[in-house]
C-alpha atoms as a PDB file:
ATOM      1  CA  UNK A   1       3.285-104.869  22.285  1.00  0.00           C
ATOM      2  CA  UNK A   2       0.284-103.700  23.318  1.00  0.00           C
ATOM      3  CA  UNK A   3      -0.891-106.879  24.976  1.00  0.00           C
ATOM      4  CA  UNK A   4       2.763-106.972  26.365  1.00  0.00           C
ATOM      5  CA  UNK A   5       2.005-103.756  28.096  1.00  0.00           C
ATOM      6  CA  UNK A   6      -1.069-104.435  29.567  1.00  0.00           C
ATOM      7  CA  UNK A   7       0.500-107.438  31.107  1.00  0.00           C
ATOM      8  CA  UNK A   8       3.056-104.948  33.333  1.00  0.00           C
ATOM      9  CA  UNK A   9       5.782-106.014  30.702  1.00  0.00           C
ATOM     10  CA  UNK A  10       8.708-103.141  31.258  1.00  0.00           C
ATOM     11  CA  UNK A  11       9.306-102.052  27.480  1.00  0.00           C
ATOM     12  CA  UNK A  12      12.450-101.218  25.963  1.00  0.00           C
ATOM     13  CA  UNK A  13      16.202-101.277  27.169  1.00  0.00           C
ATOM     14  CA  UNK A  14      16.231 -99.157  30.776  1.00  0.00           C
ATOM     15  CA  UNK A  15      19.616-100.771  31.516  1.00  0.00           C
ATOM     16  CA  UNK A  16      21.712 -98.270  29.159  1.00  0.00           C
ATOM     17  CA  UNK A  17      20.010 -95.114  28.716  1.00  0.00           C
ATOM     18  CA  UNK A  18      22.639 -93.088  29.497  1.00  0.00           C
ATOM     19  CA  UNK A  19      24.803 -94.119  26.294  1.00  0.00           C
ATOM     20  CA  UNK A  20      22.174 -94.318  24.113  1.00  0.00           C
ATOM     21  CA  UNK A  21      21.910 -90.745  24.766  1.00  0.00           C
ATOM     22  CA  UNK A  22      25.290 -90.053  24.730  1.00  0.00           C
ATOM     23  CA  UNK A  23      25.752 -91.836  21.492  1.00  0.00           C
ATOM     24  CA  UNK A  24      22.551 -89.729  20.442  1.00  0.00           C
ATOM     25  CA  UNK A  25      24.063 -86.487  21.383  1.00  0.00           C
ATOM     26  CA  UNK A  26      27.453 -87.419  19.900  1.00  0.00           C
ATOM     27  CA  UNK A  27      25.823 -88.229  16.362  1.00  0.00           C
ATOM     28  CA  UNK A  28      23.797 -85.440  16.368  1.00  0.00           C
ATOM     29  CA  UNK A  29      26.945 -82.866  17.002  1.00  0.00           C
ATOM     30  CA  UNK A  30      28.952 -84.852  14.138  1.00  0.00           C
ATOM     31  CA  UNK A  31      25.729 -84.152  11.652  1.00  0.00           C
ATOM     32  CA  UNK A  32      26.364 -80.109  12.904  1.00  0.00           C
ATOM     33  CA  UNK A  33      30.224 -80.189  12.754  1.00  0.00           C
ATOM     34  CA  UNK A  34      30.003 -82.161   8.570  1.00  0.00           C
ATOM     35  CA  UNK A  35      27.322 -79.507   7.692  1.00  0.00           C
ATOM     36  CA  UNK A  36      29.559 -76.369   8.687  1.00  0.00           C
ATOM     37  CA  UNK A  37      32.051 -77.983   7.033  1.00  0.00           C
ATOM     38  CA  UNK A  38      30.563 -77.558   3.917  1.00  0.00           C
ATOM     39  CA  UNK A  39      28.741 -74.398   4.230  1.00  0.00           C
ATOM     40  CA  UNK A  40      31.981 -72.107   5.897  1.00  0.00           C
ATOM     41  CA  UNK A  41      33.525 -72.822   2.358  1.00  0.00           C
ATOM     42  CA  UNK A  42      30.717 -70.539   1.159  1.00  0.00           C
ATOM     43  CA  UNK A  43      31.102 -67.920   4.217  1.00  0.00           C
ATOM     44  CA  UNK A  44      34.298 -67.665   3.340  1.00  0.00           C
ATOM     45  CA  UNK A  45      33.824 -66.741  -0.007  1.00  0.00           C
ATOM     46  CA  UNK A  46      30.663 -64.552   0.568  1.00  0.00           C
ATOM     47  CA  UNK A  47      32.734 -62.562   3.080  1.00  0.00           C
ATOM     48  CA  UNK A  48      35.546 -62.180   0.796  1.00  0.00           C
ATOM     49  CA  UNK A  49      33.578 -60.993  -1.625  1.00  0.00           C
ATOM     50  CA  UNK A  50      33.052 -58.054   0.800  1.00  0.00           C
ATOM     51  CA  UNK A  51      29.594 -58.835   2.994  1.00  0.00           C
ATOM     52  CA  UNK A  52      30.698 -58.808   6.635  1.00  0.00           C
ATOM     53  CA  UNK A  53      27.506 -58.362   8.679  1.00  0.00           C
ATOM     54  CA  UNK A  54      25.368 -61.459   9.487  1.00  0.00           C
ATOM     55  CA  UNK A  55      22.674 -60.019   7.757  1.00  0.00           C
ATOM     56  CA  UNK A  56      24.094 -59.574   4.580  1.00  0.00           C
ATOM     57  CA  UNK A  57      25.653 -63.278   5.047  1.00  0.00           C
ATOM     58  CA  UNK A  58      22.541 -64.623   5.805  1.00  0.00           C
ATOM     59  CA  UNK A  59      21.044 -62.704   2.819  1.00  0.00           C
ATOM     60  CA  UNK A  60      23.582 -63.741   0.522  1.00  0.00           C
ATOM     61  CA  UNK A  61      23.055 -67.552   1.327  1.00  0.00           C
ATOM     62  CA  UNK A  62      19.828 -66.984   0.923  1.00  0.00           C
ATOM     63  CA  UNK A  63      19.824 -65.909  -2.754  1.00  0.00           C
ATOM     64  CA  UNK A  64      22.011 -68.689  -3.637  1.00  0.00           C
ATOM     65  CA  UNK A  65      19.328 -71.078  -2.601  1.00  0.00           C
ATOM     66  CA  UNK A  66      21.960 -72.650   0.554  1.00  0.00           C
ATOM     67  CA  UNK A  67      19.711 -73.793   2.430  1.00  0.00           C
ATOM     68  CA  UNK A  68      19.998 -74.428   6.701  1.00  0.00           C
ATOM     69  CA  UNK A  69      20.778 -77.349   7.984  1.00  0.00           C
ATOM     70  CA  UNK A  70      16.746 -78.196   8.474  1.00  0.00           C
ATOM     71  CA  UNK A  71      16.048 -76.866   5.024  1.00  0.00           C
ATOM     72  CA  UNK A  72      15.328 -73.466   6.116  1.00  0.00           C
ATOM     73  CA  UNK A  73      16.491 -69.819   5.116  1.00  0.00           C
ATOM     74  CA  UNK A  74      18.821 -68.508   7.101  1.00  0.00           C
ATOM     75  CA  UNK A  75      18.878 -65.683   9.525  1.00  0.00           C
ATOM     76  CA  UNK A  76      21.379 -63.891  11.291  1.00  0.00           C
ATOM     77  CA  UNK A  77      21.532 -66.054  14.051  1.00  0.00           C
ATOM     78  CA  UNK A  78      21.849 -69.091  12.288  1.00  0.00           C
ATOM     79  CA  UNK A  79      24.883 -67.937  10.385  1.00  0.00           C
ATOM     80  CA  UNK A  80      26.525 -66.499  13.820  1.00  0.00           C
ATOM     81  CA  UNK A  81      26.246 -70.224  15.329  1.00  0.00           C
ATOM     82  CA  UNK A  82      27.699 -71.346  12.450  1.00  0.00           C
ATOM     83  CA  UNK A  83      30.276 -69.235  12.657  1.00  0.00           C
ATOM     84  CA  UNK A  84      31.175 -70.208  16.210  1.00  0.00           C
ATOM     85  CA  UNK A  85      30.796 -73.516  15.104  1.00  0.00           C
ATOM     86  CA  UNK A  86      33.634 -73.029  12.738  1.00  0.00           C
ATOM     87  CA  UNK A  87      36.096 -71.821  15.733  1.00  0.00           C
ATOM     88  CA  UNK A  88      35.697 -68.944  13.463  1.00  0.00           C
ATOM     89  CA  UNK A  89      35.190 -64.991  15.019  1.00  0.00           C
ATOM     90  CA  UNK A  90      31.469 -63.320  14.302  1.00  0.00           C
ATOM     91  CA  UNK A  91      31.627 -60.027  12.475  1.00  0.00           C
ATOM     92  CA  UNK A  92      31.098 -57.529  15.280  1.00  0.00           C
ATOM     93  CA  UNK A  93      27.795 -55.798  15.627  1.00  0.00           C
ATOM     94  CA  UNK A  94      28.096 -52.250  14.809  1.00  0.00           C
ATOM     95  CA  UNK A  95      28.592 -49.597  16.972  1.00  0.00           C
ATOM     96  CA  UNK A  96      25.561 -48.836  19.608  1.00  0.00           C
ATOM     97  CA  UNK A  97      25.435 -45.128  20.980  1.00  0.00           C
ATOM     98  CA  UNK A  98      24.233 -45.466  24.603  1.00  0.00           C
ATOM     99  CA  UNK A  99      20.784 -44.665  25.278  1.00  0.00           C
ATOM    100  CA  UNK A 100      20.528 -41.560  27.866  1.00  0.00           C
ATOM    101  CA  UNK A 101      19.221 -42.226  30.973  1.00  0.00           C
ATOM    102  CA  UNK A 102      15.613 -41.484  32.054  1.00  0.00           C
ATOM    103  CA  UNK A 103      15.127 -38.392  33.479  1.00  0.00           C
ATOM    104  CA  UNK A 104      13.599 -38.896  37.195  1.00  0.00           C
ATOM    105  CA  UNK A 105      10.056 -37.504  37.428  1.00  0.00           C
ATOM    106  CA  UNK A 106       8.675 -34.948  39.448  1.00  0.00           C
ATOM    107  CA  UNK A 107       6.922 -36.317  42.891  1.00  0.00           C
ATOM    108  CA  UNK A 108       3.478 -34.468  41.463  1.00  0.00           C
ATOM    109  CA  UNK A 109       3.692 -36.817  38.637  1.00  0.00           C
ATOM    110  CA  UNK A 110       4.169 -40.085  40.809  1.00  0.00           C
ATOM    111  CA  UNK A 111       1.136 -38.940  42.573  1.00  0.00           C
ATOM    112  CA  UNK A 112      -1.353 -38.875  39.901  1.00  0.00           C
ATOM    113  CA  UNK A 113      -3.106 -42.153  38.859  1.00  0.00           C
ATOM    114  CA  UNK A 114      -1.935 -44.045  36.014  1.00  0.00           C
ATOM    115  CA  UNK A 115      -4.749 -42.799  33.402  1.00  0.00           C
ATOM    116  CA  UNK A 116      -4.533 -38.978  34.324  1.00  0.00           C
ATOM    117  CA  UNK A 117      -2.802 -37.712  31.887  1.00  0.00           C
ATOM    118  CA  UNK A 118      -2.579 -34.167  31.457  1.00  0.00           C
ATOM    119  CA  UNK A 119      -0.006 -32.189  29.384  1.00  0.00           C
ATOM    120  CA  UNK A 120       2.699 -30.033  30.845  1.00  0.00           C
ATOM    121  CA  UNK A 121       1.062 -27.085  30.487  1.00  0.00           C
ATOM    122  CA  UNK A 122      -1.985 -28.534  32.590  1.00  0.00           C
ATOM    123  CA  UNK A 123      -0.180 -29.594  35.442  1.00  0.00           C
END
């Protein structure tokens, strides 16, 4: 091939790239969709056994030795997609209380350099 190459031989099949990746892509999504298929079985029943967060999911597949899809542990995140995956709804995150806003900052303190720091007593 080499000697091929060196030649100015074009290598491989230009003329249908587009479906080979197609046909890639379309393979690789059917390996996904037949590996949620048999993990949401054990979602479900993880879930009905009472763990709703992702974390605790993820946890829980993790101590039965399930492994990911790449033979990984899993991870919140990896459980979520799988979970979407699965047409299925992600357990909501839990409630966030809103971070206060930033008070604005006197114009004497915009005016001081950035490494002259001096406490509010000293100002």
């Amino acid at each position: 091939m080499a000697r091929k190459k060196a030649q100015g031989a074009v290598l491989g099949n230009r003329t249908n790239l587009a479906e080979a990746q197609a046909k890639g892509a379309a393979a690789t999504q059917e390996r996904a969709a037949a590996f949620a298929r048999n993990v949401l079985p054990v979602i479900r029943e993880i879930q009905q056994a009472g763990t709703r967060d992702l974390r605790g999911i993820a946890a829980a597949l993790n101590a039965r030795g399930v492994r990911t899809a790449r033979g990984g542990s899993w991870h919140q995140s990896n459980v979520r997609n799988l979970l979407l995956r699965g047409d299925a709804p992600p357990t909501p995150p839990a409630a966030v209380e809103p971070v206060p806003p930033v008070p604005e900052q006197s114009p004497q303190a915009e005016s001081l350099p950035w490494n002259a720091y001096r406490p509010p007593g000293q100002r």
